[in-house]
C-alpha atoms as a PDB file:
ATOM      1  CA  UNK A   1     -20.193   1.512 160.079  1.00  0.00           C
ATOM      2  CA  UNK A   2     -18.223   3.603 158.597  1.00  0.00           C
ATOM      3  CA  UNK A   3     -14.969   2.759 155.844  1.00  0.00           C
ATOM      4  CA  UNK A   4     -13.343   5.631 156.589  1.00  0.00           C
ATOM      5  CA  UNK A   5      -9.886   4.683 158.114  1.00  0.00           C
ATOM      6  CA  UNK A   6      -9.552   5.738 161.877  1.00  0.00           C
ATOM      7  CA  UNK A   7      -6.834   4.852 164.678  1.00  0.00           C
ATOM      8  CA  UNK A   8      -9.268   3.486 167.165  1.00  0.00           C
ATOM      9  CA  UNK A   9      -8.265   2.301 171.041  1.00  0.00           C
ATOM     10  CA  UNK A  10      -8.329  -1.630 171.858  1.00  0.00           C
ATOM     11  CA  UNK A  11     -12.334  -1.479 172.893  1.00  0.00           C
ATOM     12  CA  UNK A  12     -13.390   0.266 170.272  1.00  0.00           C
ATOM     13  CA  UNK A  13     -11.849  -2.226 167.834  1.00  0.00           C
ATOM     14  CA  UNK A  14     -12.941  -5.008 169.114  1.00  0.00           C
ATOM     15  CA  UNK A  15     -16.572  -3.279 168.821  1.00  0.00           C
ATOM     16  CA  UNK A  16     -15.760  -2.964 165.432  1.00  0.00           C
ATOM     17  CA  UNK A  17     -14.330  -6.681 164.593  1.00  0.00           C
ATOM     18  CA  UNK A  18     -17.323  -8.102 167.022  1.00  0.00           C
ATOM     19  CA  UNK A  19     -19.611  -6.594 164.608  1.00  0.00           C
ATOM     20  CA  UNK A  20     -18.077  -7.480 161.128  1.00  0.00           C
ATOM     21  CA  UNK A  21     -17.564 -11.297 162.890  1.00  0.00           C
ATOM     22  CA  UNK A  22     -20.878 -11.559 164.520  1.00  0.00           C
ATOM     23  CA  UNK A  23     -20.445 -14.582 166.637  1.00  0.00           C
ATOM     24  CA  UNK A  24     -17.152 -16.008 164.912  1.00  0.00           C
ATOM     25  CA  UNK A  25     -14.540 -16.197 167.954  1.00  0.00           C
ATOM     26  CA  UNK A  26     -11.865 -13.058 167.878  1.00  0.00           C
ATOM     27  CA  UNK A  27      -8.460 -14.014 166.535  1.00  0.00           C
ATOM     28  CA  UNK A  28      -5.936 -14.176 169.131  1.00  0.00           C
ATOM     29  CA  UNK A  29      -2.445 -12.964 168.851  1.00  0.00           C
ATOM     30  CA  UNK A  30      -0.157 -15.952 170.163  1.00  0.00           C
ATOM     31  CA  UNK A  31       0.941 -14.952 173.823  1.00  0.00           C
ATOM     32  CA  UNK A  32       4.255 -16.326 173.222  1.00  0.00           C
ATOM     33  CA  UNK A  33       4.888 -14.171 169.880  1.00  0.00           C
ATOM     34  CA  UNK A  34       3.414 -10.848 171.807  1.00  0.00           C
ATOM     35  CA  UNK A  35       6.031 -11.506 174.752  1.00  0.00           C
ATOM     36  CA  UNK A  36       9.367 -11.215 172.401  1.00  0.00           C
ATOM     37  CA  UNK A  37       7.459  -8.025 170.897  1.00  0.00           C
ATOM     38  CA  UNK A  38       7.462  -6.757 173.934  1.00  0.00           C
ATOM     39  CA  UNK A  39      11.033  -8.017 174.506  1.00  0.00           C
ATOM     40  CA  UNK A  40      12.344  -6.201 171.603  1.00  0.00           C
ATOM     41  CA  UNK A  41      10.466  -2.617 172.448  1.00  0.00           C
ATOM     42  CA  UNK A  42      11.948  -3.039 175.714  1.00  0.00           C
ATOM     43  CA  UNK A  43      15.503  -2.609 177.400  1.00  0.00           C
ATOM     44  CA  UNK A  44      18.442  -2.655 174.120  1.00  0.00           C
ATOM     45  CA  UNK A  45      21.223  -2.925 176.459  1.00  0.00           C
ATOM     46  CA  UNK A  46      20.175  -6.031 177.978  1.00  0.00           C
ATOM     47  CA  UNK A  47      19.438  -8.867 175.274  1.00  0.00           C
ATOM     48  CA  UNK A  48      18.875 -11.508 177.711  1.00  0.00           C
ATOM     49  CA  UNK A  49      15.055 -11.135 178.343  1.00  0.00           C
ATOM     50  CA  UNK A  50      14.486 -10.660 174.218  1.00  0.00           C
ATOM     51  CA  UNK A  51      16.934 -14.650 174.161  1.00  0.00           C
ATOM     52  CA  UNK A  52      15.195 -16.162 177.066  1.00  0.00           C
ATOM     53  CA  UNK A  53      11.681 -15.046 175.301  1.00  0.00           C
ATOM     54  CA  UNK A  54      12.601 -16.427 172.017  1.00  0.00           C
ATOM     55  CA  UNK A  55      14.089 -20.042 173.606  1.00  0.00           C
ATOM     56  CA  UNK A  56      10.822 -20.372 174.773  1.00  0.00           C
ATOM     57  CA  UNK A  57       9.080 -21.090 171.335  1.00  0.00           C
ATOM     58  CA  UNK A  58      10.982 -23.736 169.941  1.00  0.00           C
ATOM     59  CA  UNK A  59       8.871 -22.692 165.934  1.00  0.00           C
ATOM     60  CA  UNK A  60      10.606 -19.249 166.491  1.00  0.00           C
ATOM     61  CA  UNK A  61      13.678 -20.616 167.953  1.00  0.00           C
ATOM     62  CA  UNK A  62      14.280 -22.141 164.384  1.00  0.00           C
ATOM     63  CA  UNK A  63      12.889 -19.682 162.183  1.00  0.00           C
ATOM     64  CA  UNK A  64      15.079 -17.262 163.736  1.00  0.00           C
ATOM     65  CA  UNK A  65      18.212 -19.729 163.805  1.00  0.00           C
ATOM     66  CA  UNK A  66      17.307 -20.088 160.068  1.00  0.00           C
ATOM     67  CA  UNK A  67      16.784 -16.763 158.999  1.00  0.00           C
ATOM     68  CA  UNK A  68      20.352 -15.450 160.661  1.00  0.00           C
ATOM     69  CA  UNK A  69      21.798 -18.849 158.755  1.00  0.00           C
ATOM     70  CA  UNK A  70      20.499 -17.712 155.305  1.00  0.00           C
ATOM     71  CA  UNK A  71      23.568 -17.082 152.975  1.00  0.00           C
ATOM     72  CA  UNK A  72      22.472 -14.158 152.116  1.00  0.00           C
ATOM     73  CA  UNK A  73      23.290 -12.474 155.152  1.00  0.00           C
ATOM     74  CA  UNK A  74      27.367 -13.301 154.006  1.00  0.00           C
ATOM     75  CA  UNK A  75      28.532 -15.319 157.390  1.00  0.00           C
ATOM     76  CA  UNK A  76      31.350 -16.690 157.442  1.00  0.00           C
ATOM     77  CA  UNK A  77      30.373 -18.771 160.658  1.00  0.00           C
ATOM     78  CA  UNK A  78      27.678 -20.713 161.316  1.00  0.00           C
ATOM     79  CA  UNK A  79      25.166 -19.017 163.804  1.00  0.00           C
ATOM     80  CA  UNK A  80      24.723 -21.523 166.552  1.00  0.00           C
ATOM     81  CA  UNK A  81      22.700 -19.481 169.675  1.00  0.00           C
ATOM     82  CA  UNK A  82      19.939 -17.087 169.909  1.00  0.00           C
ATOM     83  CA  UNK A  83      22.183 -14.606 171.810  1.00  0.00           C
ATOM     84  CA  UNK A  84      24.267 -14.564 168.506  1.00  0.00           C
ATOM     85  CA  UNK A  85      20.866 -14.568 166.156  1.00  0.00           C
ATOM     86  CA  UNK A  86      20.046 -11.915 167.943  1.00  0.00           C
ATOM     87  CA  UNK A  87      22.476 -10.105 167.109  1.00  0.00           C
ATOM     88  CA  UNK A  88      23.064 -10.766 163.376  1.00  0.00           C
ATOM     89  CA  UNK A  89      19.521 -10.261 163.007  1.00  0.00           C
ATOM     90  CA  UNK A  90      18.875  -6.805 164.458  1.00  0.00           C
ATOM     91  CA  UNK A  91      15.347  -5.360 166.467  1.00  0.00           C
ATOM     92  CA  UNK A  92      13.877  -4.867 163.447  1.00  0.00           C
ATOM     93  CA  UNK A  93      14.587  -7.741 161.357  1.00  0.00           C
ATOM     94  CA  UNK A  94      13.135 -10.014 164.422  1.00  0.00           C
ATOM     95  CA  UNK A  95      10.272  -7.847 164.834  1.00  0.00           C
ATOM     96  CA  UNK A  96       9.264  -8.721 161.379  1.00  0.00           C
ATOM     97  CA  UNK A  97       9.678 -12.181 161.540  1.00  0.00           C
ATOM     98  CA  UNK A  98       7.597 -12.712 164.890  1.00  0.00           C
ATOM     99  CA  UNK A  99       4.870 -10.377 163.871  1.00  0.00           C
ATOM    100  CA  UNK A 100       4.668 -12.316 160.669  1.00  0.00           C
ATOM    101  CA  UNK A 101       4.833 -16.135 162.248  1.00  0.00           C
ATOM    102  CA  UNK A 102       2.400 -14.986 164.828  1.00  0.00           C
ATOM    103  CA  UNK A 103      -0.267 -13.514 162.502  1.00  0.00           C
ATOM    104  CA  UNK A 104       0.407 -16.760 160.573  1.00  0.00           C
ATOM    105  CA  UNK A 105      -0.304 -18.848 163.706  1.00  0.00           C
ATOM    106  CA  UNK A 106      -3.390 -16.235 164.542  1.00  0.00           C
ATOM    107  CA  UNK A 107      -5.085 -17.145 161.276  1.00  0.00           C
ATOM    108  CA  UNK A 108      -5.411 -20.497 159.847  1.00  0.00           C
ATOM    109  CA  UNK A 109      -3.550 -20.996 156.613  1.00  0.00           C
ATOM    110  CA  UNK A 110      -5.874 -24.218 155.765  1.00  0.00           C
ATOM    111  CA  UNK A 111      -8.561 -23.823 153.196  1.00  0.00           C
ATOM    112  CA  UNK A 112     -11.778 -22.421 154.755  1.00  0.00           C
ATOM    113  CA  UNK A 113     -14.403 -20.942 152.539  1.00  0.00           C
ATOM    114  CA  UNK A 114     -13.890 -20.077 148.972  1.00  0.00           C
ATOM    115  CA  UNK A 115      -9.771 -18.518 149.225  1.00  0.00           C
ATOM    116  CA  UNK A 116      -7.790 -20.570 148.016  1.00  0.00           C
ATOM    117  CA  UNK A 117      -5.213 -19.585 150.998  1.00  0.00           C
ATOM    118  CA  UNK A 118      -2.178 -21.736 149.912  1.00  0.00           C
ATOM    119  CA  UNK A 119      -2.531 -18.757 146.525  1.00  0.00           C
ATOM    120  CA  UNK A 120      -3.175 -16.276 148.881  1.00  0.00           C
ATOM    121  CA  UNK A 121      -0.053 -16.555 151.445  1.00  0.00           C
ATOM    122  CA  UNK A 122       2.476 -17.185 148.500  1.00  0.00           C
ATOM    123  CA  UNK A 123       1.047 -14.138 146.965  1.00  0.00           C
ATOM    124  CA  UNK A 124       1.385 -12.277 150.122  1.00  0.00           C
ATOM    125  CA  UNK A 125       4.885 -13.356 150.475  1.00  0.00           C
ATOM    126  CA  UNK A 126       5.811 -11.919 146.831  1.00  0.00           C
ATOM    127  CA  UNK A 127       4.411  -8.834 147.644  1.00  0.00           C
ATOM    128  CA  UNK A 128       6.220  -8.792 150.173  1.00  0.00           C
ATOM    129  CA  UNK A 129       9.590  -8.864 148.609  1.00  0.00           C
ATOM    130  CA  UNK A 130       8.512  -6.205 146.496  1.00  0.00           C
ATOM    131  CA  UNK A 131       7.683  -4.449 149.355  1.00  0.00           C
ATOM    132  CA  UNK A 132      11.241  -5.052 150.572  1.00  0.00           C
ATOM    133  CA  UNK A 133      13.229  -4.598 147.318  1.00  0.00           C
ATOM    134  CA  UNK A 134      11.574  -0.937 146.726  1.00  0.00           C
ATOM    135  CA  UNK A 135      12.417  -0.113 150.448  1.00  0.00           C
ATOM    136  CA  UNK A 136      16.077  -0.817 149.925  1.00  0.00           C
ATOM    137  CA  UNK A 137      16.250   1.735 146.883  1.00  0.00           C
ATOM    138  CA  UNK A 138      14.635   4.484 148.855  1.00  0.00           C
ATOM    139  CA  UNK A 139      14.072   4.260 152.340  1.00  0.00           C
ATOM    140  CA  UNK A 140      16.822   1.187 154.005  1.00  0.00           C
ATOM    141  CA  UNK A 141      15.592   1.994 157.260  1.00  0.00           C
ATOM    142  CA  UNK A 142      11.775   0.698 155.946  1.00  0.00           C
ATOM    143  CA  UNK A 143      13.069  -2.617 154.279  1.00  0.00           C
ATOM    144  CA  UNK A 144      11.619  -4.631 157.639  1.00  0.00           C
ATOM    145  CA  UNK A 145       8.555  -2.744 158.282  1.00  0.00           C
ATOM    146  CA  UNK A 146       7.436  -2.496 154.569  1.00  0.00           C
ATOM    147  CA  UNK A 147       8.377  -6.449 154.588  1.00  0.00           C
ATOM    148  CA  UNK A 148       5.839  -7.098 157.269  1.00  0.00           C
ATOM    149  CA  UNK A 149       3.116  -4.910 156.136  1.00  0.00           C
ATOM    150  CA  UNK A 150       3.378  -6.404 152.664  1.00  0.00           C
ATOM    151  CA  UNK A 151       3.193  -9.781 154.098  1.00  0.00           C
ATOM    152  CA  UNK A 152       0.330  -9.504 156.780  1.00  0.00           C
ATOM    153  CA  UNK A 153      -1.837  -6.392 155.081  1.00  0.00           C
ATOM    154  CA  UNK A 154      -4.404  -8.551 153.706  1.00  0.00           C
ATOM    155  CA  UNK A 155      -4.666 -10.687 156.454  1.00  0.00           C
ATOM    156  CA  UNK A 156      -8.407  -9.793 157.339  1.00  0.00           C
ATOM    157  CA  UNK A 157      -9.138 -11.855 153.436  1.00  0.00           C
ATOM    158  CA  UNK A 158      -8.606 -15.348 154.802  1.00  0.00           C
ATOM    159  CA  UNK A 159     -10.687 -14.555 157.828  1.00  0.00           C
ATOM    160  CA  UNK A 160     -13.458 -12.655 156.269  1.00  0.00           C
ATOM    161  CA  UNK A 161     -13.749 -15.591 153.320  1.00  0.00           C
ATOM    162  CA  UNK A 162     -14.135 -17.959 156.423  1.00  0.00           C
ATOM    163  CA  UNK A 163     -16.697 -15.688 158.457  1.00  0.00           C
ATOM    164  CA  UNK A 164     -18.813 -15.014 155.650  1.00  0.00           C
ATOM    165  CA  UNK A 165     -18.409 -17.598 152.824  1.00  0.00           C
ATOM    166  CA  UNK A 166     -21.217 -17.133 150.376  1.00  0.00           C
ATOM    167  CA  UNK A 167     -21.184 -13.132 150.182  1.00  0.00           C
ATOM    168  CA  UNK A 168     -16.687 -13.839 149.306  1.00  0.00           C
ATOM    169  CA  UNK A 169     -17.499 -16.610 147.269  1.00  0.00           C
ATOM    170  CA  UNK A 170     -19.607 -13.938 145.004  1.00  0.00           C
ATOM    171  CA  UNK A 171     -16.839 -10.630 145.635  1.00  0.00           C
ATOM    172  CA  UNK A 172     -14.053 -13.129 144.950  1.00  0.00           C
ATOM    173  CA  UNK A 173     -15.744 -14.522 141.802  1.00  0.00           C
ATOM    174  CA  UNK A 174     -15.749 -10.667 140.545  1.00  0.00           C
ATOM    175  CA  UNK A 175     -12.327 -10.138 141.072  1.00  0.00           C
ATOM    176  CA  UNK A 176     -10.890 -12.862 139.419  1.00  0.00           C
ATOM    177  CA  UNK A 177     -13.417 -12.896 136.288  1.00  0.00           C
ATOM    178  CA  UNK A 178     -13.697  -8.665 136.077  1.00  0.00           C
ATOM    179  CA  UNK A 179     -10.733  -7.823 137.502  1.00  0.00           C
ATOM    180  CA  UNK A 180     -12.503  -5.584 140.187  1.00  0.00           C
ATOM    181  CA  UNK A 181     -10.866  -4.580 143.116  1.00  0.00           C
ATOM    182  CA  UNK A 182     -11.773  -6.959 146.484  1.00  0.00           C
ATOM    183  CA  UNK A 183     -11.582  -3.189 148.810  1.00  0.00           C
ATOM    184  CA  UNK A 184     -14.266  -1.386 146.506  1.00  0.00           C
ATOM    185  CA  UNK A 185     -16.379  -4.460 146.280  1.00  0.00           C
ATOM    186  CA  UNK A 186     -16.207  -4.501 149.698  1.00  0.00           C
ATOM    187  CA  UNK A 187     -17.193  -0.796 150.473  1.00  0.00           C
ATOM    188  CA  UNK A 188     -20.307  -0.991 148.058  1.00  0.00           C
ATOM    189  CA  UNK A 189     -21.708  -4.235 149.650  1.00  0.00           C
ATOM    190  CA  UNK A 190     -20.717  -3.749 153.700  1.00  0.00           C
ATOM    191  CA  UNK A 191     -19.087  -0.244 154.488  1.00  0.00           C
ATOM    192  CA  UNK A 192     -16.083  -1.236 155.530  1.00  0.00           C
ATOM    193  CA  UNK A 193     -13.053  -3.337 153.395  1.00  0.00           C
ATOM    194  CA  UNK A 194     -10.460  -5.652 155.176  1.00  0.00           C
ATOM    195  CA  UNK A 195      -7.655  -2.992 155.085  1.00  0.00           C
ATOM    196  CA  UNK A 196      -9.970  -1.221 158.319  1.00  0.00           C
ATOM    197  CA  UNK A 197     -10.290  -5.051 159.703  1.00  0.00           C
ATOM    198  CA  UNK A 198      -6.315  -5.584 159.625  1.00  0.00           C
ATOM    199  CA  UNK A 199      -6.352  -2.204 161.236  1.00  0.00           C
ATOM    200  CA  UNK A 200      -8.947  -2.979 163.679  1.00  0.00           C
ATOM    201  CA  UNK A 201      -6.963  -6.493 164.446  1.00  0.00           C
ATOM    202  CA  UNK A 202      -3.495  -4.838 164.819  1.00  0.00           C
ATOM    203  CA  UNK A 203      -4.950  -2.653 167.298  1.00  0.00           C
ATOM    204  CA  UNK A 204      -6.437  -5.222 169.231  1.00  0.00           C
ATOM    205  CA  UNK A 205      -3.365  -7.435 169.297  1.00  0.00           C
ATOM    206  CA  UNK A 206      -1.314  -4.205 170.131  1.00  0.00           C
ATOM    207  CA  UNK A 207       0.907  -4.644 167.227  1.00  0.00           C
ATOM    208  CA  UNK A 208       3.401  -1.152 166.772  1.00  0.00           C
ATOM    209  CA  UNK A 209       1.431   2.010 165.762  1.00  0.00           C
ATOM    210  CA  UNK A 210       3.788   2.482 162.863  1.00  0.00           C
ATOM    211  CA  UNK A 211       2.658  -1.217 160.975  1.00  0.00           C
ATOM    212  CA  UNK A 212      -1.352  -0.545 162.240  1.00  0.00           C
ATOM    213  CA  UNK A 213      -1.327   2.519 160.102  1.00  0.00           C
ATOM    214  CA  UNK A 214       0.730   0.837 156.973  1.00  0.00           C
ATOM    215  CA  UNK A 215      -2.224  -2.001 157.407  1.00  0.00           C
ATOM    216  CA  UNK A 216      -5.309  -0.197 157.684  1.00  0.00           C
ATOM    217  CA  UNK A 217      -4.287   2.587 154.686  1.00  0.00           C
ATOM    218  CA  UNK A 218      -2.798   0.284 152.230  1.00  0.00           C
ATOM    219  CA  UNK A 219      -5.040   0.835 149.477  1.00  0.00           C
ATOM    220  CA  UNK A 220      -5.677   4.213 150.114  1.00  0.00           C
ATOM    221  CA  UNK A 221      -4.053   6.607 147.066  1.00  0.00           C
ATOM    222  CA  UNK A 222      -0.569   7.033 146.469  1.00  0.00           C
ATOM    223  CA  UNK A 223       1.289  10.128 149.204  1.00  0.00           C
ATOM    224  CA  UNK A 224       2.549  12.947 147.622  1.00  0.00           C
ATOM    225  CA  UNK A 225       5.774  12.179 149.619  1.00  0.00           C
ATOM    226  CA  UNK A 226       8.194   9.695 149.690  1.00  0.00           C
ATOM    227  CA  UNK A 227       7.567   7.407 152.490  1.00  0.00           C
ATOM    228  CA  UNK A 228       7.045   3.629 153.841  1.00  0.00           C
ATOM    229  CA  UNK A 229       3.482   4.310 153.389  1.00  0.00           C
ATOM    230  CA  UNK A 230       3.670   4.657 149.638  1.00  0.00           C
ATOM    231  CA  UNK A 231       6.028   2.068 149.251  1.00  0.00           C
ATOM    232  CA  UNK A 232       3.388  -0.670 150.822  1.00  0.00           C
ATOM    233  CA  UNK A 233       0.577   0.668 148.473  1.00  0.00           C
ATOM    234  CA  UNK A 234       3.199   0.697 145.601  1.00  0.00           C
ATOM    235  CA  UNK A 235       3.622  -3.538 146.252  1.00  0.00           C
ATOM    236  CA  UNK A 236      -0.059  -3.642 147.545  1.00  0.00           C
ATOM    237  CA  UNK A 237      -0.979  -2.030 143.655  1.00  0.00           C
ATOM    238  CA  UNK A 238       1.323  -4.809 142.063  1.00  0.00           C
ATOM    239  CA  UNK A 239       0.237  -7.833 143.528  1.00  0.00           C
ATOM    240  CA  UNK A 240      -3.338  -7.227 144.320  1.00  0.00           C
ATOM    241  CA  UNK A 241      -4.935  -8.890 147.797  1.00  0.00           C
ATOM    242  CA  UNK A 242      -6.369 -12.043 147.009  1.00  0.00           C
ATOM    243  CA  UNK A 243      -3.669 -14.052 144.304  1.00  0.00           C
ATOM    244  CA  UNK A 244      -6.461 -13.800 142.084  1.00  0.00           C
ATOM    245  CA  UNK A 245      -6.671 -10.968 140.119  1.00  0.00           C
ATOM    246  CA  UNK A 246      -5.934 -10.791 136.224  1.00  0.00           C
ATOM    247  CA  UNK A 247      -3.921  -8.661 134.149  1.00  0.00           C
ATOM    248  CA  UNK A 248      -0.495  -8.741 136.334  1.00  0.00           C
ATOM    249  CA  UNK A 249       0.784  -6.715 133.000  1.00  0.00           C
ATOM    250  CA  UNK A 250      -1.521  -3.974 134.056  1.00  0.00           C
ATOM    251  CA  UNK A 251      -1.103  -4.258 137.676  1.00  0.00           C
ATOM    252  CA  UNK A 252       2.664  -4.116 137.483  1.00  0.00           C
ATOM    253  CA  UNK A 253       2.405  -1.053 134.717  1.00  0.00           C
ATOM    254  CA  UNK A 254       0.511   0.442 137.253  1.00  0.00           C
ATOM    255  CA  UNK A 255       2.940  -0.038 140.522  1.00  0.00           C
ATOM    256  CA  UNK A 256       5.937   1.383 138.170  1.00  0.00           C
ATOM    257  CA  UNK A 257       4.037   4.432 137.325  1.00  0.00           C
ATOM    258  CA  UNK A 258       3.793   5.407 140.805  1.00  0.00           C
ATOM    259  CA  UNK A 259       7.023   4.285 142.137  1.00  0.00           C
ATOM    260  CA  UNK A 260       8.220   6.579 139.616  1.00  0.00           C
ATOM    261  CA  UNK A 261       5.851   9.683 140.094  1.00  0.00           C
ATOM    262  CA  UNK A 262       5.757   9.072 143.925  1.00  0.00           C
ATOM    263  CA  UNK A 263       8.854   7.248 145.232  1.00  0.00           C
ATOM    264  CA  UNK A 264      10.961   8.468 142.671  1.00  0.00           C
ATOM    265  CA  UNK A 265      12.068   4.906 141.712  1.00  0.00           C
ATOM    266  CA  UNK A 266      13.440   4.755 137.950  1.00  0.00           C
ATOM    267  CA  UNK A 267      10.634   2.556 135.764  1.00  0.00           C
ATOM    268  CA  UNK A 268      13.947   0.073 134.856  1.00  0.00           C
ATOM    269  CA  UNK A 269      14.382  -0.742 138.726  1.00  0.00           C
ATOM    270  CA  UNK A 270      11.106  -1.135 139.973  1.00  0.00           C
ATOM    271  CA  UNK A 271      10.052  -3.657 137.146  1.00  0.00           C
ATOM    272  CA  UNK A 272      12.661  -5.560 137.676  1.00  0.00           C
ATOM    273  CA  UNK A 273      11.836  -5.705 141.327  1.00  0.00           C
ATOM    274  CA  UNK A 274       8.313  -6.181 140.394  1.00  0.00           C
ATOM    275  CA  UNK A 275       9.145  -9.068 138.095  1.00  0.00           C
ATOM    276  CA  UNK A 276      11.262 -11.001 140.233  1.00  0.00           C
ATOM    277  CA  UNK A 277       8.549 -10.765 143.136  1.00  0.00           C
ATOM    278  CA  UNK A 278      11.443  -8.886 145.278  1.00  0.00           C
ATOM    279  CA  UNK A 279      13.950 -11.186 144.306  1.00  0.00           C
ATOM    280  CA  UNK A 280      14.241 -14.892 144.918  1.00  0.00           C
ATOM    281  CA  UNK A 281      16.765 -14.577 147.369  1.00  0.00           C
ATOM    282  CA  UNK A 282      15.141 -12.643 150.192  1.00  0.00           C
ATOM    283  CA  UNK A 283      16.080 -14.550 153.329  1.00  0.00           C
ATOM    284  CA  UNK A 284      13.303 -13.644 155.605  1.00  0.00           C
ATOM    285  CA  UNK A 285      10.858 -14.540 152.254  1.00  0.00           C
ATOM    286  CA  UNK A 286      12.184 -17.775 152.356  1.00  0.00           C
ATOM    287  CA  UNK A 287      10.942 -18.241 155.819  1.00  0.00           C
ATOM    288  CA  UNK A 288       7.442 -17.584 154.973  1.00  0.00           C
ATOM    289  CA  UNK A 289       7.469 -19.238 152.003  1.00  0.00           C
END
């Protein structure tokens, strides 16, 4: 099988995730979640289907109730209905928030194999906020996307660590005592790393085109230009995939070099970003965290 990263159709990813899973059971994107996804891609002038989908799921119902409650956001009034949540929020804010609670429900976040996934998903949810802080000084309009991609790019770990336990246990023990990257490791021992899994997953659950390609080509090098796709890989360089790897100093020296050479990011910004993990006062952060 080839690493190489490729856009494939539904069937032809599920080839691929049949064979990297053997006879493991597929993931399954919640029904539920997938329904307000298609809620939000569908009619803007009419909110009511988007409400009615989200009332449904009573976990959603109160993240989202939450989220448009954070002070952050500045309200002066308490939001007290979906149909206003909605509306604070905004398409993409939601969109990031049910992707992410539906890839959390997809996966289980309970310790199976040698993760430890209670590291793993707080590390995710600082990268993140880094993802999210650079967004805002570059690109506004990527702040959501970049959010969700930095949370959910390394989702494929948790599952692959479960699926094939002694072979992780080894790759995992090499990244945390050498330092080596998990996607290399990866490569040189099965041909493919979890960056074309997540891609290969995203397809199958029919997440948006735009966050499949952010997933399956976040480690790939830095663009030349300024885009959402660099600012992933910038957070994805900082914060490493597993929660595990050493030498943050380095890591983070690393992520500022190419904000600055490739996002054009001043080195005094992005390591304050960088150190603050985004900044504790995200408000959709504090929903996955």
């Amino acid at each position: 099988m080839s690493c190489s990263v490729r856009q494939p159709d539904s069937s032809d990813a599920r080839t691929a995730l049949r064979e990297v899973l053997g006879a493991r059971r597929l993931p399954v994107f919640p029904a539920q979640h997938a329904r307000i996804l298609e809620c939000i891609r569908e009619d803007h002038d009419n909110p009511a289907p988007l409400v009615e989908a989200i009332s449904l799921d009573p976990a959603v119902s109160v993240r989202v109730l939450r989220l448009a409650n954070s002070a952050a956001l500045g309200l002066r009034c308490r939001v007290d209905s979906i149909q206003r949540a909605v509306v604070v929020l905004g398409r993409a804010q939601l969109e990031s928030l049910v992707v992410g609670l539906g890839v959390f429900k997809a996966i289980p976040r309970h310790r199976v194999g040698p993760l430890d996934r209670r590291k793993f998903w707080e590390n995710a949810t600082q990268r993140a906020g880094i993802a999210r802080c650079l967004a805002q000084q570059v690109m506004p309009s990527a702040a959501a996307v970049g959010f969700t991609a930095g949370l959910i790019s390394d989702l494929a770990v948790p599952l692959m660590t479960g699926a094939r336990p002694r072979l992780y246990k080894d790759l995992l023990k090499s990244v945390r005592r050498e330092g080596a990257a998990l996607e290399l490791l990866e490569r040189e021992s099965l041909g493919w790393d979890h960056a074309d899994v997540a891609g290969w997953l995203a397809t199958t659950w029919e997440l948006p085109t735009r966050l499949v390609t952010l997933l399956a080509t976040h480690h790939h090098p830095m663009p030349d230009e300024r885009n959402e796709a660099g600012i992933v890989r910038a957070a994805a360089i900082a914060m490493g995939s597993t929660g595990l790897e050493p030498d943050p100093r380095g890591r983070f020296s690393q992520a500022s070099t190419a904000c600055w050479h490739h996002l054009g990011i001043a080195p005094d910004d992005s390591r304050r970003a960088l150190r603050n993990r985004g900044g504790n006062q995200d408000p959709l952060a504090k929903v996955f965290s």
